[in-house]
Protein backbone atom coordinates (compact mmCIF):
# COMPACT_ATOMS: atom_id res chain seq x y z
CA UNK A 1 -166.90 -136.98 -71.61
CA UNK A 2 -164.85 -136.10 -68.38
CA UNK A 3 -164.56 -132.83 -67.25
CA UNK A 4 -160.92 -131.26 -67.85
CA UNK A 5 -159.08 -130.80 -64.35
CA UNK A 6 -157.88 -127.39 -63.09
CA UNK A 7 -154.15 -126.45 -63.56
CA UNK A 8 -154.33 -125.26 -60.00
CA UNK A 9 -156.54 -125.28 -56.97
CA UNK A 10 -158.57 -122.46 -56.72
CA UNK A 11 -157.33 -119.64 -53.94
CA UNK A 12 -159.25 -116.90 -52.36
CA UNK A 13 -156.74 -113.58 -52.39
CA UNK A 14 -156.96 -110.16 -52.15
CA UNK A 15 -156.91 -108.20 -55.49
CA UNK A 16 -153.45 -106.93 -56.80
CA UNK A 17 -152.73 -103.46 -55.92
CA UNK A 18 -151.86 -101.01 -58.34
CA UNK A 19 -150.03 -97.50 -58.49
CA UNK A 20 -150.19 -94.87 -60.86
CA UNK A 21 -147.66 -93.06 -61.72
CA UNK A 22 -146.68 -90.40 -64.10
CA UNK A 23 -143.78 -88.58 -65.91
CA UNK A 24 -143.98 -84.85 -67.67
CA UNK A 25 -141.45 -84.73 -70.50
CA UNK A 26 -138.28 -83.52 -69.46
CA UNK A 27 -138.64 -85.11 -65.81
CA UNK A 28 -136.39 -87.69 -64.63
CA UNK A 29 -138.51 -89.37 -62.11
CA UNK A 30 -142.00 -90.81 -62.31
CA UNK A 31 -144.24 -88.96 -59.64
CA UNK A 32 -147.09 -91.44 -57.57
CA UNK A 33 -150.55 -90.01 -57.85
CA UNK A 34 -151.99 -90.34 -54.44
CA UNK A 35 -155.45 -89.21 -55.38
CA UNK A 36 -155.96 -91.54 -58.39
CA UNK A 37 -159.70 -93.37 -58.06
CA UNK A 38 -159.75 -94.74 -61.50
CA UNK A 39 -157.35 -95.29 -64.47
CA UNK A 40 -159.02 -96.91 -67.26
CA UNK A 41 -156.53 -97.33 -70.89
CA UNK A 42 -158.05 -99.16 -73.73
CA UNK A 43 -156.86 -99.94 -77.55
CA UNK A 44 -158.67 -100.50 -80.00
CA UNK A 45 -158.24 -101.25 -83.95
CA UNK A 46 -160.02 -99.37 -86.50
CA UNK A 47 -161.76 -102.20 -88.86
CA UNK A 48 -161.58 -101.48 -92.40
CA UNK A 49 -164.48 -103.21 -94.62
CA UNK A 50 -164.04 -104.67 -98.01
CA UNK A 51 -166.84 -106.34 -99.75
CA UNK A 52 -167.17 -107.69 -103.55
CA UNK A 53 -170.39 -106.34 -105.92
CA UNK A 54 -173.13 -108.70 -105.29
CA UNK A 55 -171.57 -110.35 -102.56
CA UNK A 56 -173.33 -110.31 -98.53
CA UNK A 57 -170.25 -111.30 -97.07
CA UNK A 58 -168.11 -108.54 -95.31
CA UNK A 59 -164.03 -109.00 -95.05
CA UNK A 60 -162.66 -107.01 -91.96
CA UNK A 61 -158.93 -106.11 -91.73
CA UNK A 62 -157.52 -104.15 -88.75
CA UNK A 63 -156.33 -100.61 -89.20
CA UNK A 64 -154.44 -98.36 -86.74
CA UNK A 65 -154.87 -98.82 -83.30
CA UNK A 66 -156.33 -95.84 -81.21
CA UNK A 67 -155.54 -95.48 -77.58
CA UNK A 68 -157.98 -94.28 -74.88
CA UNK A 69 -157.40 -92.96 -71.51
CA UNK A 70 -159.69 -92.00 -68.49
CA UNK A 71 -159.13 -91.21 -65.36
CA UNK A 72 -160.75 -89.63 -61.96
CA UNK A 73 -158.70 -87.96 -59.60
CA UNK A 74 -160.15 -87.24 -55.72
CA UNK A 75 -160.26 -83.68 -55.48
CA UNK A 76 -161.39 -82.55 -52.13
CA UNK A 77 -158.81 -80.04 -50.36
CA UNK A 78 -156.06 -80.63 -52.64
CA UNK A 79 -155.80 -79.56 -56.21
CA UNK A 80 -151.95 -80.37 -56.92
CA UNK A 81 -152.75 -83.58 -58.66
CA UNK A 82 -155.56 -82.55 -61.12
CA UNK A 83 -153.45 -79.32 -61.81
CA UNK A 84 -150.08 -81.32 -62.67
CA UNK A 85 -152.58 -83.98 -64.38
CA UNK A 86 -153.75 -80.86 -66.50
CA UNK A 87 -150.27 -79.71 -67.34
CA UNK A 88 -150.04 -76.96 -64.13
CA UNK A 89 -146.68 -77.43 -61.43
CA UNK A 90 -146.87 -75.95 -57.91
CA UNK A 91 -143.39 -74.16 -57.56
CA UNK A 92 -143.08 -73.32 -53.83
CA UNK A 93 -146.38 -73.16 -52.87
CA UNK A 94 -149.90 -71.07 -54.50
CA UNK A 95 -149.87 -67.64 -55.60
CA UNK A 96 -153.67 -67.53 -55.87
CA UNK A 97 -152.98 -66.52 -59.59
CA UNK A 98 -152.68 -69.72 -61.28
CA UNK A 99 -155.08 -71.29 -63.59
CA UNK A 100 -155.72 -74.97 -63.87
CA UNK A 101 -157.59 -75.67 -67.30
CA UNK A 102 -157.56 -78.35 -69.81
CA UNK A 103 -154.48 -78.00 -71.98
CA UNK A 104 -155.12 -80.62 -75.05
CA UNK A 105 -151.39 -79.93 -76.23
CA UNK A 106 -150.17 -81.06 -72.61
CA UNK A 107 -148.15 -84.17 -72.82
CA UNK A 108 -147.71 -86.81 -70.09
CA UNK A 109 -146.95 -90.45 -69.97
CA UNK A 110 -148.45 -92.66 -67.13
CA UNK A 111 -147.24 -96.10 -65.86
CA UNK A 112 -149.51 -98.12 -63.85
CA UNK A 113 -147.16 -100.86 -61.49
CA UNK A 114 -149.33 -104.13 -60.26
CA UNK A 115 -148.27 -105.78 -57.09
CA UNK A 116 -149.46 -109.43 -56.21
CA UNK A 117 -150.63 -107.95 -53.04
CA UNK A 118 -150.89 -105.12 -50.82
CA UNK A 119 -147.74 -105.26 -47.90
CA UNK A 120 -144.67 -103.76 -49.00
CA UNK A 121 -143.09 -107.09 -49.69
CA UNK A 122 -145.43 -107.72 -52.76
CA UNK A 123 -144.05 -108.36 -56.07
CA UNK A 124 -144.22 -106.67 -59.31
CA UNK A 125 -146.85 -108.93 -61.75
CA UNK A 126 -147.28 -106.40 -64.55
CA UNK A 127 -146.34 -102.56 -65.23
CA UNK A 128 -148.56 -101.06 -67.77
CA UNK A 129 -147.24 -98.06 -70.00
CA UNK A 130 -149.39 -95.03 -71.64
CA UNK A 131 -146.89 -92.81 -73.67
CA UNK A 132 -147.51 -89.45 -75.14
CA UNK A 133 -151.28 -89.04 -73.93
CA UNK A 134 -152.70 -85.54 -74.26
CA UNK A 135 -155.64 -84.74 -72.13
CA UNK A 136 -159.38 -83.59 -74.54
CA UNK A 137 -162.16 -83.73 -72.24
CA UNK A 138 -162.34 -82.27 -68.25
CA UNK A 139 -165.17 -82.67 -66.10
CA UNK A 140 -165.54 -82.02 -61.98
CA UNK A 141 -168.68 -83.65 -61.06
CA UNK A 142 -170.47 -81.79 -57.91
CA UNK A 143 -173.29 -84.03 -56.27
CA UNK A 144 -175.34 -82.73 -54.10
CA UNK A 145 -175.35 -86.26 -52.08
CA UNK A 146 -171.61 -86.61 -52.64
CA UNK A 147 -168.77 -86.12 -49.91
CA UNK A 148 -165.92 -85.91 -52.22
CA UNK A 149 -165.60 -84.48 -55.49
CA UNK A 150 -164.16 -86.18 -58.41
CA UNK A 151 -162.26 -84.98 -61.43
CA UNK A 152 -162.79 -86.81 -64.88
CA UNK A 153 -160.14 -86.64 -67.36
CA UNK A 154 -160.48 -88.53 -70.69
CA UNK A 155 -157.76 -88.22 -73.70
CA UNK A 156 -155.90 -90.01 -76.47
CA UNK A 157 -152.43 -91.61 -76.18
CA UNK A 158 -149.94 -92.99 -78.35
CA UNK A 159 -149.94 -95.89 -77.55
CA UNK A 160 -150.57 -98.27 -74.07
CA UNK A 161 -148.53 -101.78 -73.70
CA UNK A 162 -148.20 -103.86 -70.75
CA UNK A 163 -144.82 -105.41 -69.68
CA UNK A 164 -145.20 -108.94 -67.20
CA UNK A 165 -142.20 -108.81 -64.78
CA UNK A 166 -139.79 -111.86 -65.69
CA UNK A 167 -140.42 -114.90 -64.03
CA UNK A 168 -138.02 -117.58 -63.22
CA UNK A 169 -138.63 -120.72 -64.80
């Protein structure tokens, strides 16, 4: 048996880069986070299992889908980011009498935007969408070998869906 040919040579290019942005409800515009290290959504289908008396085999149907979200955020002399990540906005500057906690009935959606490269003339690939996603779990690591510290925030969304960017034929 032959071996099937490529579709395409293979090309050596940088990775895609990708923006994160997000939108409090109520806000027209999406705001870039500039500190963003790692944005990780995932879905996943609850399995329902039905078997019959007697019987070994196991029939799996999908159930509702739950949405995942973590993320890190740099936090080294700034703080604006995790706070509006958290639910907090900077009016005019710091009073010194805010509080920036973990707010699980905060509501944000997030849009991650893929470029084919990294020069401003790259093109949209993909835009991925996390709607409704309400923040449970905050952790700010401190390492005593680290030079930066990093915020982890991990919630639930509604749901997470990726659009490709039309294409010509």
């Amino acid at each position: 048996m032959t071996r099937p040919a490529f579709n395409a040579s293979l090309e050596v290019r940088q990775q895609y880069l990708s923006l994160v942005f997000q939108k409090i409800p109520g806000e027209a515009d999406w705001t870039l986070i500039d500190q963003g290290r790692v944005f990780t959504p995932s879905a996943e289908a609850e399995m329902n299992q039905y078997r019959r008396i007697g019987d070994r085999t196991t029939f799996q149907v999908p159930g509702s889908i739950t949405t995942n979200v973590e993320m890190e955020l740099y936090v080294e002399n700034d703080i604006e980011e995790l706070a509006r990540a958290l639910g907090v906005r900077m009016g005019a500057g710091w009073t010194g009498s805010e509080v920036v906690e973990l707010d699980p009935e905060f509501i944000a959606d997030y849009k991650v935007v893929n470029y084919d490269g990294i020069t401003t003339t790259s093109n949209v690939v993909f835009t991925e969408y996390v709607n409704r996603f309400r923040p449970q779990r905050l952790s700010l690591a401190l390492e005593a070998e680290g030079d930066v510290r990093v915020a982890t925030i991990s919630g639930v969304a509604e749901s997470y869906y990726i659009m490709p960017e039309a294409t010509a034929p």
